[in-house]
Protein backbone atom coordinates (compact mmCIF):
# COMPACT_ATOMS: atom_id res chain seq x y z
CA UNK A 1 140.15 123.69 83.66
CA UNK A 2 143.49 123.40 82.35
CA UNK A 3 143.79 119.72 82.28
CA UNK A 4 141.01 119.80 80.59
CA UNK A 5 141.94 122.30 77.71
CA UNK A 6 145.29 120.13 77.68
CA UNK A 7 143.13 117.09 77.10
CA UNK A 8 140.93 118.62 74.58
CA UNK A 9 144.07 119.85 72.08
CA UNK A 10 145.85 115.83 72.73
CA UNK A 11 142.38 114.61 71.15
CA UNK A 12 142.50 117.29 68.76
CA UNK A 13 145.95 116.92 67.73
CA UNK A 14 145.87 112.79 67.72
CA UNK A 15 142.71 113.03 65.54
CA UNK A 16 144.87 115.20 62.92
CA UNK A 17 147.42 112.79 62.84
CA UNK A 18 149.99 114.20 65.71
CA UNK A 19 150.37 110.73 67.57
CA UNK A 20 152.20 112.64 70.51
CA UNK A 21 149.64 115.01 70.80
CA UNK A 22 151.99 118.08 70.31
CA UNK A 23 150.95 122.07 69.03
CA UNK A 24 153.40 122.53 66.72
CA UNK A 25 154.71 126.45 67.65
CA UNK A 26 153.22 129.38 66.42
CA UNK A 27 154.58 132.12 67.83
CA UNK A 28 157.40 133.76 69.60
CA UNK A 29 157.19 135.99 72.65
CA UNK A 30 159.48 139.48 72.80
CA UNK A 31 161.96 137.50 75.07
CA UNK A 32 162.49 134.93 72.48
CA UNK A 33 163.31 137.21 69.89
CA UNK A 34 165.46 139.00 72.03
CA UNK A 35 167.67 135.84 72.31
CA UNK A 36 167.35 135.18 68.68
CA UNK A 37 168.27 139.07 67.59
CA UNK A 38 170.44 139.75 71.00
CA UNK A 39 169.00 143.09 71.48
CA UNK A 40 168.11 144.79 74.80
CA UNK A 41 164.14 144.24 75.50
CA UNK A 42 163.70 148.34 74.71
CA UNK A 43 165.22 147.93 71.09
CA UNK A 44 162.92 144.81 70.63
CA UNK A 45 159.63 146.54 71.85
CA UNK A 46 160.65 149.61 69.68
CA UNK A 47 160.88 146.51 66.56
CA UNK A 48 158.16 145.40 67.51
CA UNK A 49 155.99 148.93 67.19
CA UNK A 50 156.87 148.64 63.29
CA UNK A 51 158.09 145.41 62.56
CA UNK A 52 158.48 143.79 59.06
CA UNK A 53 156.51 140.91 60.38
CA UNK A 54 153.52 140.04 61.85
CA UNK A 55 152.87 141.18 65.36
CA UNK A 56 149.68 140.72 67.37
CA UNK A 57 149.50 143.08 70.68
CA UNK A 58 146.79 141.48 72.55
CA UNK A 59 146.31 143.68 76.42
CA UNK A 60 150.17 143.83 77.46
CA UNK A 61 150.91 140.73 75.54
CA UNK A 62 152.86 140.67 71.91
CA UNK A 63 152.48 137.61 69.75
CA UNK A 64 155.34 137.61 67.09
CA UNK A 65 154.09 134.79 64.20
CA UNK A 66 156.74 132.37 64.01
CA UNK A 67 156.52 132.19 60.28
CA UNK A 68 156.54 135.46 59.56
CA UNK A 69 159.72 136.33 62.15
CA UNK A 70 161.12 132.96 60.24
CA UNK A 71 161.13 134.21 57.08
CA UNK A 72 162.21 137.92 57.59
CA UNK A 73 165.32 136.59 59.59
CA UNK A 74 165.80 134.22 56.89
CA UNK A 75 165.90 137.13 54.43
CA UNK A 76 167.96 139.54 56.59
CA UNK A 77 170.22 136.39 56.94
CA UNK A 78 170.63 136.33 53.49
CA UNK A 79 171.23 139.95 52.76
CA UNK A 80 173.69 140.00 55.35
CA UNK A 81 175.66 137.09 53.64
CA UNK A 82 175.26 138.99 50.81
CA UNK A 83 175.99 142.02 51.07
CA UNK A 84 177.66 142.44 54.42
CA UNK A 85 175.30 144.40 56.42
């Protein structure tokens, strides 16, 4: 079944013009923005209960969309250069 899913999204991606058949990233797991923000997993689950971007709790699973975590960090980034906190 999986090789077959895998299959299915190379065809899909080489008819849209990805030659290597690649799914560009969409979204980051808690762990991954626990490297990005260096916080202990119980701050980023507490984030992630009113975050100021997109979060999609599917089950026991989070989905954080990479665009929207993008572009708040980016902001925050640039407050912080900013400002200075």
């Amino acid at each position: 079944m999986e090789f077959k899913f895998a299959e299915r999204v190379h065809r899909l991606n080489a008819a849209h013009g990805d030659p290597h058949g690649q799914v560009p990233k969409r979204t980051y797991t808690p762990n991954e923005i626990q490297a990005v923000l260096g916080l202990s997993s119980t701050r980023v689950y507490a984030l992630l209960k009113n975050a100021p971007f997109e979060v999609v709790k599917s089950g026991q699973h989070y989905f954080i969309s990479k665009v929207s975590f993008d572009a708040w960090f980016a902001m925050r980034d640039k407050e912080v250069a900013e400002y200075g906190n």
